[in-house]
Protein backbone atom coordinates (compact mmCIF):
# COMPACT_ATOMS: atom_id res chain seq x y z
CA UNK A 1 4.60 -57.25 23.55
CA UNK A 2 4.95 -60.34 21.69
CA UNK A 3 4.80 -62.26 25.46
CA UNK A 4 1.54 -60.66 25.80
CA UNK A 5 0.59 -61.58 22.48
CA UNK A 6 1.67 -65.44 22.56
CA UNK A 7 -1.46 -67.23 21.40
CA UNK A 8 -2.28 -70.11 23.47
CA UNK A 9 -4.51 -71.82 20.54
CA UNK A 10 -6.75 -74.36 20.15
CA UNK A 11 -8.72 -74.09 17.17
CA UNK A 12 -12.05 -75.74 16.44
CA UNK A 13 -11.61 -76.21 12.63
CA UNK A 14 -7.92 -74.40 12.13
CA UNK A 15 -7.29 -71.27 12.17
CA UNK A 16 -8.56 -69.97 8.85
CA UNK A 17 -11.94 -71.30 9.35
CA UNK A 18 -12.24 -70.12 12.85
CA UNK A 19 -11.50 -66.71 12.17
CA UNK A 20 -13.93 -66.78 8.69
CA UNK A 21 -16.90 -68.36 10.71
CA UNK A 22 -17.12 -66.89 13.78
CA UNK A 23 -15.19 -63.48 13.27
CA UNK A 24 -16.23 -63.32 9.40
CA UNK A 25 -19.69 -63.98 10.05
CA UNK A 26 -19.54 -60.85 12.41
CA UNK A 27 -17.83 -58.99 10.42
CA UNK A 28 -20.72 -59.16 7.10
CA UNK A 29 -23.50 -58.82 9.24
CA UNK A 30 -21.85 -55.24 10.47
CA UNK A 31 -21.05 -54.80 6.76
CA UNK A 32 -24.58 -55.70 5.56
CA UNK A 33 -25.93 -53.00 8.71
CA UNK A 34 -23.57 -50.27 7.46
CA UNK A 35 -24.49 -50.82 3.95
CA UNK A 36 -28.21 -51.50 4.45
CA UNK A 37 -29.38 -47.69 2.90
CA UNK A 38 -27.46 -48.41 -0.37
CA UNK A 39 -28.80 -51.79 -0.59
CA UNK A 40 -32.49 -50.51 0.46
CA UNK A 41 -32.96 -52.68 2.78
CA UNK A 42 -34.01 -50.24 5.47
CA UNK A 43 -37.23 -51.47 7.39
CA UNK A 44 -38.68 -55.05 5.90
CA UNK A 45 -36.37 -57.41 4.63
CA UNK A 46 -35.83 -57.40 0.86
CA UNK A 47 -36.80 -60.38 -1.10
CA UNK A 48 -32.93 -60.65 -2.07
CA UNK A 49 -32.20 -60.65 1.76
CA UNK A 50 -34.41 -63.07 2.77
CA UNK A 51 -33.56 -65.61 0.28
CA UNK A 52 -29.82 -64.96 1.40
CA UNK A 53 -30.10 -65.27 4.72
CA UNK A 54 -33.55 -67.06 5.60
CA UNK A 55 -33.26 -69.43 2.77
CA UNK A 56 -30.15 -70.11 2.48
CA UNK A 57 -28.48 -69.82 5.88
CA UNK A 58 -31.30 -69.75 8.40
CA UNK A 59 -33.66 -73.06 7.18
CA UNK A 60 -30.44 -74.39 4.86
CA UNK A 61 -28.64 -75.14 7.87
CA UNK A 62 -31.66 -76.64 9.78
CA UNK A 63 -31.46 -79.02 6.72
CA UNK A 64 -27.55 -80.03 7.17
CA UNK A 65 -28.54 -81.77 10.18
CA UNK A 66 -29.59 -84.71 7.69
CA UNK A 67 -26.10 -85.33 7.58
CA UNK A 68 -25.87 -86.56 11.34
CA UNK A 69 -28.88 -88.20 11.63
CA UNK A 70 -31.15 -89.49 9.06
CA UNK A 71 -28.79 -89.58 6.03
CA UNK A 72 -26.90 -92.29 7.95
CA UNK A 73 -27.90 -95.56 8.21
CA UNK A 74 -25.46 -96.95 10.85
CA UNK A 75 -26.33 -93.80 13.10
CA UNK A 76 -30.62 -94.04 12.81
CA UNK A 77 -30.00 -98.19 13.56
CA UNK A 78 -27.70 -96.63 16.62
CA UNK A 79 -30.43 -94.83 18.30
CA UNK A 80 -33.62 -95.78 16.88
CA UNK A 81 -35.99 -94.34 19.47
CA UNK A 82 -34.60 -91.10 19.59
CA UNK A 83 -35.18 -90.82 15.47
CA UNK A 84 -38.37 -91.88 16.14
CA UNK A 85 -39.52 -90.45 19.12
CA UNK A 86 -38.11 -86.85 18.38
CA UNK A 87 -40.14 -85.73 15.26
CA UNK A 88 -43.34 -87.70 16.56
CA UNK A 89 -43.05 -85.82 19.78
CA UNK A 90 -42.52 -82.31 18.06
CA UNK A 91 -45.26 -83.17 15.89
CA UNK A 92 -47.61 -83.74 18.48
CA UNK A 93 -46.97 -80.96 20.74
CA UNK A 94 -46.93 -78.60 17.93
CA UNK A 95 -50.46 -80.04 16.87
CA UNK A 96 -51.48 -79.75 20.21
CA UNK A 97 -50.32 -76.21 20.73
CA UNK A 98 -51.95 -74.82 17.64
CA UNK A 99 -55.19 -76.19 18.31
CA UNK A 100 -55.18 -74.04 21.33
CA UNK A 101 -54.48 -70.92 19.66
CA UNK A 102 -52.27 -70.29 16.69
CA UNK A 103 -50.46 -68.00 18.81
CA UNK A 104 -49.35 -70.43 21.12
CA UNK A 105 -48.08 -72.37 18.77
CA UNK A 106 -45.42 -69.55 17.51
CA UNK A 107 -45.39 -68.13 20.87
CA UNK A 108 -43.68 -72.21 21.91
CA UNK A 109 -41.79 -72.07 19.02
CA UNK A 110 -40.19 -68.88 19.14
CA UNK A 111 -39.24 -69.51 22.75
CA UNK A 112 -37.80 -73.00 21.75
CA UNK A 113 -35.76 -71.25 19.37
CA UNK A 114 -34.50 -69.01 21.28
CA UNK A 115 -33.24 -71.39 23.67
CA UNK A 116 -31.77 -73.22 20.94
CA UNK A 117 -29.99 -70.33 19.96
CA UNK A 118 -28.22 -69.15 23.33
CA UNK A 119 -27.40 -72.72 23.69
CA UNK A 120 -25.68 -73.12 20.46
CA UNK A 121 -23.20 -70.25 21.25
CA UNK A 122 -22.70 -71.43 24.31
CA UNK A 123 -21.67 -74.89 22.92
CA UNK A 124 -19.02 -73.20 20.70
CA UNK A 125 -17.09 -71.78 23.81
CA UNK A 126 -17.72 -75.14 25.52
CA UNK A 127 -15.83 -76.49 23.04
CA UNK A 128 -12.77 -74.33 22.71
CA UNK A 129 -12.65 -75.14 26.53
CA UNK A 130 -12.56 -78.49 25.80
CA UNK A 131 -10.11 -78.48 23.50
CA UNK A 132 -7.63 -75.91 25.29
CA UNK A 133 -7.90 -77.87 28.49
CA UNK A 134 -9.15 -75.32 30.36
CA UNK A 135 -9.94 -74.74 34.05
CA UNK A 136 -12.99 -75.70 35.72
CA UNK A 137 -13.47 -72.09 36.94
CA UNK A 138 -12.37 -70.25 33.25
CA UNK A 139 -14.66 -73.03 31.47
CA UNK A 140 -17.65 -71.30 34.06
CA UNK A 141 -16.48 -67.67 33.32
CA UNK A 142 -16.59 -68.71 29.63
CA UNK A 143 -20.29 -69.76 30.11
CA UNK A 144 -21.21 -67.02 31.63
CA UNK A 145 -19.89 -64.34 29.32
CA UNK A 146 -22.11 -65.78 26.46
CA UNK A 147 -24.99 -66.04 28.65
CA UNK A 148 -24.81 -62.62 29.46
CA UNK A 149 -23.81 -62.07 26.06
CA UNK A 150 -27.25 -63.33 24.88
CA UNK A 151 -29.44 -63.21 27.25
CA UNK A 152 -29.07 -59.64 28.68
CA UNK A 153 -29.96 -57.98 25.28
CA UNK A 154 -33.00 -60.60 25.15
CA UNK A 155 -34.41 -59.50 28.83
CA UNK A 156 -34.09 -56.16 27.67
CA UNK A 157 -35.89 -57.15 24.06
CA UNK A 158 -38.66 -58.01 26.36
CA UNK A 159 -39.07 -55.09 28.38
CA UNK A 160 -39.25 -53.19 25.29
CA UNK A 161 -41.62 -54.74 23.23
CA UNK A 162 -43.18 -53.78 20.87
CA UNK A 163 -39.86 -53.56 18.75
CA UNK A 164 -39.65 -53.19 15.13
CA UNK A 165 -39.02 -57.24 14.66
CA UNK A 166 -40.51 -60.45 15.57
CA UNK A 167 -38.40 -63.32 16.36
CA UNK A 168 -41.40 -65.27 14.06
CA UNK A 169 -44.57 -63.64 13.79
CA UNK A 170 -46.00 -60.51 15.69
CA UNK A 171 -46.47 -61.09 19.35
CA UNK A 172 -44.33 -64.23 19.74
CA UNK A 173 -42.42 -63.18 22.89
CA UNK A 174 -44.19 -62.28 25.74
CA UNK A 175 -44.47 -58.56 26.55
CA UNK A 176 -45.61 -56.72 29.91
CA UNK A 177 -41.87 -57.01 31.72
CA UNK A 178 -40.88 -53.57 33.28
CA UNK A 179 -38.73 -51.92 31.38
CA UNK A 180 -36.25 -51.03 34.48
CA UNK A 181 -35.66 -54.71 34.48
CA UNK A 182 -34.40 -54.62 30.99
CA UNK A 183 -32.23 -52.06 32.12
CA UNK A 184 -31.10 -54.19 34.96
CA UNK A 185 -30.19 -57.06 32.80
CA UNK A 186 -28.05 -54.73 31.02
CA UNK A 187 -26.07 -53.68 33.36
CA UNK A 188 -25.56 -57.02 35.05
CA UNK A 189 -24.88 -58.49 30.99
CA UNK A 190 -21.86 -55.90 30.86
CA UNK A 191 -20.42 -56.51 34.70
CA UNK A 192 -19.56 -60.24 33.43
CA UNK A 193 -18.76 -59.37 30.48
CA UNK A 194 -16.27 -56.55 31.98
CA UNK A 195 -15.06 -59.60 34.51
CA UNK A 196 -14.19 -61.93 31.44
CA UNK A 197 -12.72 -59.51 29.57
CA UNK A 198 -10.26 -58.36 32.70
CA UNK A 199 -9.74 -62.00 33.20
CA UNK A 200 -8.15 -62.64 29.14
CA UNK A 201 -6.33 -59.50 30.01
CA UNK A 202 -4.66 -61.27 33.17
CA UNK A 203 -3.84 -64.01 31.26
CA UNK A 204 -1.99 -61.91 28.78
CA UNK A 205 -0.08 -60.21 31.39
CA UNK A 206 0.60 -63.35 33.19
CA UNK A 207 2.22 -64.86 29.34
CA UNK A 208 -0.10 -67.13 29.35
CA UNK A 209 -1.53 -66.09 26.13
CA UNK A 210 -5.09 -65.48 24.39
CA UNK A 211 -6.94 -68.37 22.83
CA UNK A 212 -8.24 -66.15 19.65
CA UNK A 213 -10.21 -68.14 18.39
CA UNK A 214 -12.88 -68.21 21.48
CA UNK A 215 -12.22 -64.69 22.35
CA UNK A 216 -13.25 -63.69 18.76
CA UNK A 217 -16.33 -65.39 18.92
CA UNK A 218 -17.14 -64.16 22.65
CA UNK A 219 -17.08 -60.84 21.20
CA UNK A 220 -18.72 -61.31 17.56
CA UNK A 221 -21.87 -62.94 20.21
CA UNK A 222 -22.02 -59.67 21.76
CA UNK A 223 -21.66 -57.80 18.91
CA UNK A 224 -24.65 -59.56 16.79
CA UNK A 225 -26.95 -60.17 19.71
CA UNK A 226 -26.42 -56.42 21.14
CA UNK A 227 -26.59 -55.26 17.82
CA UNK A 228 -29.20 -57.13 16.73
CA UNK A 229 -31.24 -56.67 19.72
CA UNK A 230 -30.85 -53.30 21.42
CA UNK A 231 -30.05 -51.00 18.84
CA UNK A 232 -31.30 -52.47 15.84
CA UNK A 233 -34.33 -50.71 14.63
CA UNK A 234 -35.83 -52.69 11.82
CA UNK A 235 -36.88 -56.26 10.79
CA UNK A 236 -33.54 -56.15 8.31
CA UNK A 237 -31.18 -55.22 11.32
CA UNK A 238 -32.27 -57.90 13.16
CA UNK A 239 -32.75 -60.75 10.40
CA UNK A 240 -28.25 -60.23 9.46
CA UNK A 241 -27.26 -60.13 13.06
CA UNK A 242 -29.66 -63.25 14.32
CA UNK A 243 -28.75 -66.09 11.36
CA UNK A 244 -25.17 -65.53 9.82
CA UNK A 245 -23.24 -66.38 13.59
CA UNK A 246 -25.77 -69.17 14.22
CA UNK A 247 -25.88 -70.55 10.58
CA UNK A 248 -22.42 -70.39 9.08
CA UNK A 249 -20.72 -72.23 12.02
CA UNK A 250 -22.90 -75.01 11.67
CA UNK A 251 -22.28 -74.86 8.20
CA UNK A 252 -18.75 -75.81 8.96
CA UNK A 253 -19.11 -78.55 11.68
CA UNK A 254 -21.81 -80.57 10.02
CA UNK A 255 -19.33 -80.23 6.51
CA UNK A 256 -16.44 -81.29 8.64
CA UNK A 257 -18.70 -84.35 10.22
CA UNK A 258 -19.72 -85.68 7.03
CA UNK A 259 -16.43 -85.51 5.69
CA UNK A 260 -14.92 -87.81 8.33
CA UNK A 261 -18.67 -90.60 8.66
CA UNK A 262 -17.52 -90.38 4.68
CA UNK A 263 -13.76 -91.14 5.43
CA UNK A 264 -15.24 -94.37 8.05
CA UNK A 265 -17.03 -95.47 4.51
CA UNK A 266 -21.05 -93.68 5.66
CA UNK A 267 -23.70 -92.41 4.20
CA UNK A 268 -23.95 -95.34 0.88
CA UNK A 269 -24.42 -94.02 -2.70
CA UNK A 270 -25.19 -90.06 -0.83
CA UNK A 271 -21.77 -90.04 -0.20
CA UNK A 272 -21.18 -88.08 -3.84
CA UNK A 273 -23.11 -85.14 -2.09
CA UNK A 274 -20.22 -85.10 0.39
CA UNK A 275 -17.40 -85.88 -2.02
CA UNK A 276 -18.83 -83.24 -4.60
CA UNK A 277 -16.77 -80.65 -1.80
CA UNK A 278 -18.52 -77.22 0.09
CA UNK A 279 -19.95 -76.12 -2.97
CA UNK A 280 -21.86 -79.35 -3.62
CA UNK A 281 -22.95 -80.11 -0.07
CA UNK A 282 -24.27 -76.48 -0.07
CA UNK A 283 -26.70 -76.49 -3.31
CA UNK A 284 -28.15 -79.77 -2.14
CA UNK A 285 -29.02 -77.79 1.52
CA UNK A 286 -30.37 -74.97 -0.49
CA UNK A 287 -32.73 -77.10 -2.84
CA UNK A 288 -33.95 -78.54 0.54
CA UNK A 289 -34.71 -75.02 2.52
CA UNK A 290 -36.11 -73.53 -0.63
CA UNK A 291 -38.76 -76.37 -1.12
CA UNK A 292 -39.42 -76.02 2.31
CA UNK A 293 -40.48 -72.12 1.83
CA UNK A 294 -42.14 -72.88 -1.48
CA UNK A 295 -44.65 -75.33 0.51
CA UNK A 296 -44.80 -72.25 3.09
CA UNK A 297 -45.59 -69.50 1.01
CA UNK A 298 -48.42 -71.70 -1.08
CA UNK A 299 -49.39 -73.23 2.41
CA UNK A 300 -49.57 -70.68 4.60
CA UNK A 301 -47.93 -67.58 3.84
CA UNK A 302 -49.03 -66.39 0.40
CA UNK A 303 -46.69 -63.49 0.64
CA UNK A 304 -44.26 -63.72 -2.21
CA UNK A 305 -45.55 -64.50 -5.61
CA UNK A 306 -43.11 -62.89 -7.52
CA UNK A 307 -40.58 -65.93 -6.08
CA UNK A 308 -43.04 -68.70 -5.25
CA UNK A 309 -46.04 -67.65 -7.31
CA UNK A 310 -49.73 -67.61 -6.33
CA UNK A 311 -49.42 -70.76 -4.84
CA UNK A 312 -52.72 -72.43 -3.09
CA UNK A 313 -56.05 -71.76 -1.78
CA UNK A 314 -56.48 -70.23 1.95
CA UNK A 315 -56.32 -73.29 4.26
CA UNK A 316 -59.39 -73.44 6.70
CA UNK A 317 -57.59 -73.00 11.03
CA UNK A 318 -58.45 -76.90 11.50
CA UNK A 319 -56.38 -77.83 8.21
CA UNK A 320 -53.43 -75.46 9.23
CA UNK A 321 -53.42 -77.13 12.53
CA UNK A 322 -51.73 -80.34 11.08
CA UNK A 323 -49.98 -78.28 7.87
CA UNK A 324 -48.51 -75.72 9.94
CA UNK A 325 -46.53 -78.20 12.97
CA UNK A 326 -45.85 -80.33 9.99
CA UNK A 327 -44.02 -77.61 7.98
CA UNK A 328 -42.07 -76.55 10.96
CA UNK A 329 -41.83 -80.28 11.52
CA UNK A 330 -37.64 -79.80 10.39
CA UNK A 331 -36.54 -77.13 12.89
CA UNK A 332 -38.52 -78.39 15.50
CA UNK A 333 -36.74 -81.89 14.92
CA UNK A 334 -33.31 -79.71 14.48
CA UNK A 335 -33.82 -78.09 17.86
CA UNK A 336 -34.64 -81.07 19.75
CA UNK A 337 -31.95 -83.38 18.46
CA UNK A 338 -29.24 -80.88 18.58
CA UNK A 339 -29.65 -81.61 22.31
CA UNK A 340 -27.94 -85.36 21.94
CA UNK A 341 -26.36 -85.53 18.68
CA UNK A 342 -23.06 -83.01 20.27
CA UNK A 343 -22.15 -84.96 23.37
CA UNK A 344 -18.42 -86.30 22.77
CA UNK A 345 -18.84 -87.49 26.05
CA UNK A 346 -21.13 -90.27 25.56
CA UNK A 347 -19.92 -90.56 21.89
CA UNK A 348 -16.17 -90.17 21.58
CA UNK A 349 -16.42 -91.21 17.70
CA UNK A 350 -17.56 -88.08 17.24
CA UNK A 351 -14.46 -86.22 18.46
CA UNK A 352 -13.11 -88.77 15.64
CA UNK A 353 -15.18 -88.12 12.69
CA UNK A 354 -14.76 -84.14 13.49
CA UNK A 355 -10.67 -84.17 13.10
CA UNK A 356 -10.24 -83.21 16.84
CA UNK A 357 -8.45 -84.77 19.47
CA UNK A 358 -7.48 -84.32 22.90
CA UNK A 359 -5.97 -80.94 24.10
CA UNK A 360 -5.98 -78.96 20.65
CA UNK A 361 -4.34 -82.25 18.70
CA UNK A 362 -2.02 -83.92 21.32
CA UNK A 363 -4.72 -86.86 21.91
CA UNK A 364 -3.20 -90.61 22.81
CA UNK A 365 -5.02 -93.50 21.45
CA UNK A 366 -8.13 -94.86 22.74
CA UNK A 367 -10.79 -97.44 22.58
CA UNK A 368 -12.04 -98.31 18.50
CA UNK A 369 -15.04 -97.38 17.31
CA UNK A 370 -17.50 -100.58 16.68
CA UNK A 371 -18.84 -98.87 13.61
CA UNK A 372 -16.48 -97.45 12.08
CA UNK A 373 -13.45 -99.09 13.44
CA UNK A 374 -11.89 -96.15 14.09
CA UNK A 375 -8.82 -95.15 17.36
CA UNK A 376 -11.07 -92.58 19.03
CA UNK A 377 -8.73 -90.91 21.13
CA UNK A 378 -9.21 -90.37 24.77
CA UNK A 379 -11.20 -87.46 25.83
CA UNK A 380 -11.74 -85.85 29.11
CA UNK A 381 -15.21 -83.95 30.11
């Protein structure tokens, strides 16, 4: 038994955090679901909820980005055009998209998201690949367990619709797909899923161990997306399952980032935000994602004045054309940077500044970083 056991590990942040981040963040969203009738938070989201997990999880950790990009100067002087261009761009097209219809705009957005979000969880198992050394062909069953993992229940969301949620606003997604081929996706979503699974099983048999870490989060994908998706029934359901597992990790690897630029001597007289510890660096994301919702709710929104108050008059369609793009202006810059900002590839620093080296820790010295003149240690993609 304890040959069938043997972990074959390679952690992300150690083993504590991996198992509170991706496993933990599972685990209280299936807590929050079980508990949601004594809570009363059946149906719509309670104001306590949303400030929980909208506020301070959802847009907070949109805001942490800041500490990759525009909070350090070395970085933005790095790659100029792609601080430049990236918010411009989003700004534009979001402009652009609301002047045809306001529901283009969300309908864009929501869709962008989306893709954001499969993409993310797919970059965590890339990752443990990466760092167990893994095969070519497991690194493609991997992939393909969390794509089915996300995307079935999503095919299915749309062959289904109307639900009782909105990944924004009503009518983001597109509806009108039969709803046999929701079924379909299903059934092809738990095929892989059954063909990854058996494969960790031969692994185990074969003593060549389980790599918890990525296994956990494998499943707690499932779990929250299947859950959150396909038998969730209310706005609540799907609000816990869709922001803890993609918030709370990112939590961790943008704290564990700015903890090593700080260590290479980043971020100037912000630094203290860093060195004040989680706690610290937390608050300061908070601030930021409730000032974002306060200029929402006064904006736009008007929906709750017991937290915001009244706020502002109604905003005529050609005003809300360039407030509403421009509010959204941070997750839409968040999505499209968080396609170049992870590629260890092209920036082995970053494998640096994380804590992680080659193979799980074993790494050999490399080349030294010309900013930070750090060894980066050698990396293989």
């Amino acid at each position: 038994m304890s040959r069938l056991l043997a972990p074959s590990q390679a952690w992300l942040f150690g083993r504590g955090v991996d198992l509170a981040v991706f496993a933990g963040s599972a685990l209280v969203s299936v807590g929050l679901l079980l508990a949601a009738p004594l809570l009363g938070a059946v149906g719509e989201t309670p104001l306590w909820a949303w400030v929980l997990l909208v506020v301070c999880v959802d847009v907070a950790h949109v805001w942490s980005t800041l500490f990759r990009t525009y909070l350090d100067g070395d970085e933005v002087r790095r790659r100029p055009g792609l601080y430049v261009t990236a918010p411009l761009a989003a700004y534009l097209l979001g402009v652009l998209a609301y002047l045809l219809s306001p529901g283009t705009f969300w309908r864009l957005f929501a869709y962008t998201a989306l893709f954001h979000f499969v993409r993310q969880q797919y970059g965590w198992v890339a990752l443990y690949g990466r760092k167990a050394r893994a095969s070519r062909s497991e690194r493609l069953l991997d992939a393909a367990a969390v794509y089915a993992a996300t995307l079935g229940p999503v095919v299915w969301w749309h062959a289904h619709l109307p639900r009782g949620f909105w990944w924004f606003v009503e009518n983001d997604f597109i509806a009108g797909l039969p709803s046999w081929m929701g079924t379909v996706a299903l059934a092809i979503h738990g095929l892989v899923l059954a063909a990854w699974a058996g494969y960790q099983v031969s692994r185990a048999m074969r003593g060549e161990g389980l790599q918890v870490g990525k296994v956990l989060l494998v499943l707690a994908t499932w779990v929250t997306w299947f859950g959150g998706i396909v038998l969730a029934r209310d706005d609540f359901a799907f609000t816990v399952t869709n922001v803890v597992l993609h918030g709370v990790p990112y939590f961790a690897l943008l704290f564990r980032y700015a903890r090593g630029r700080l260590a290479e001597g980043g971020y100037g007289g912000l630094g203290a935000v860093v060195r004040a510890g989680l706690p610290g660096f937390l608050l300061v994301l908070f601030a930021l994602a409730f000032a974002e919702e306060l200029l929402w709710d006064w904006l736009v929104w008007h929906e709750r004045p017991r937290l915001f108050g009244e706020g502002g008059p109604v905003l005529p369609p050609d005003v809300l054309a360039l407030v509403v793009p421009l509010l959204a202006l941070p997750q839409a810059t968040h999505y499209l940077l968080d396609a170049f900002i992870w590629k260890p590839g092209r920036e082995p620093a970053l494998l640096a500044r994380l804590g992680w080296s080659r193979g799980g820790g074993q790494g050999s010295p490399g080349v030294t970083d010309p900013i930070s003149g750090v060894a980066i240690p050698r990396v293989i993609d």
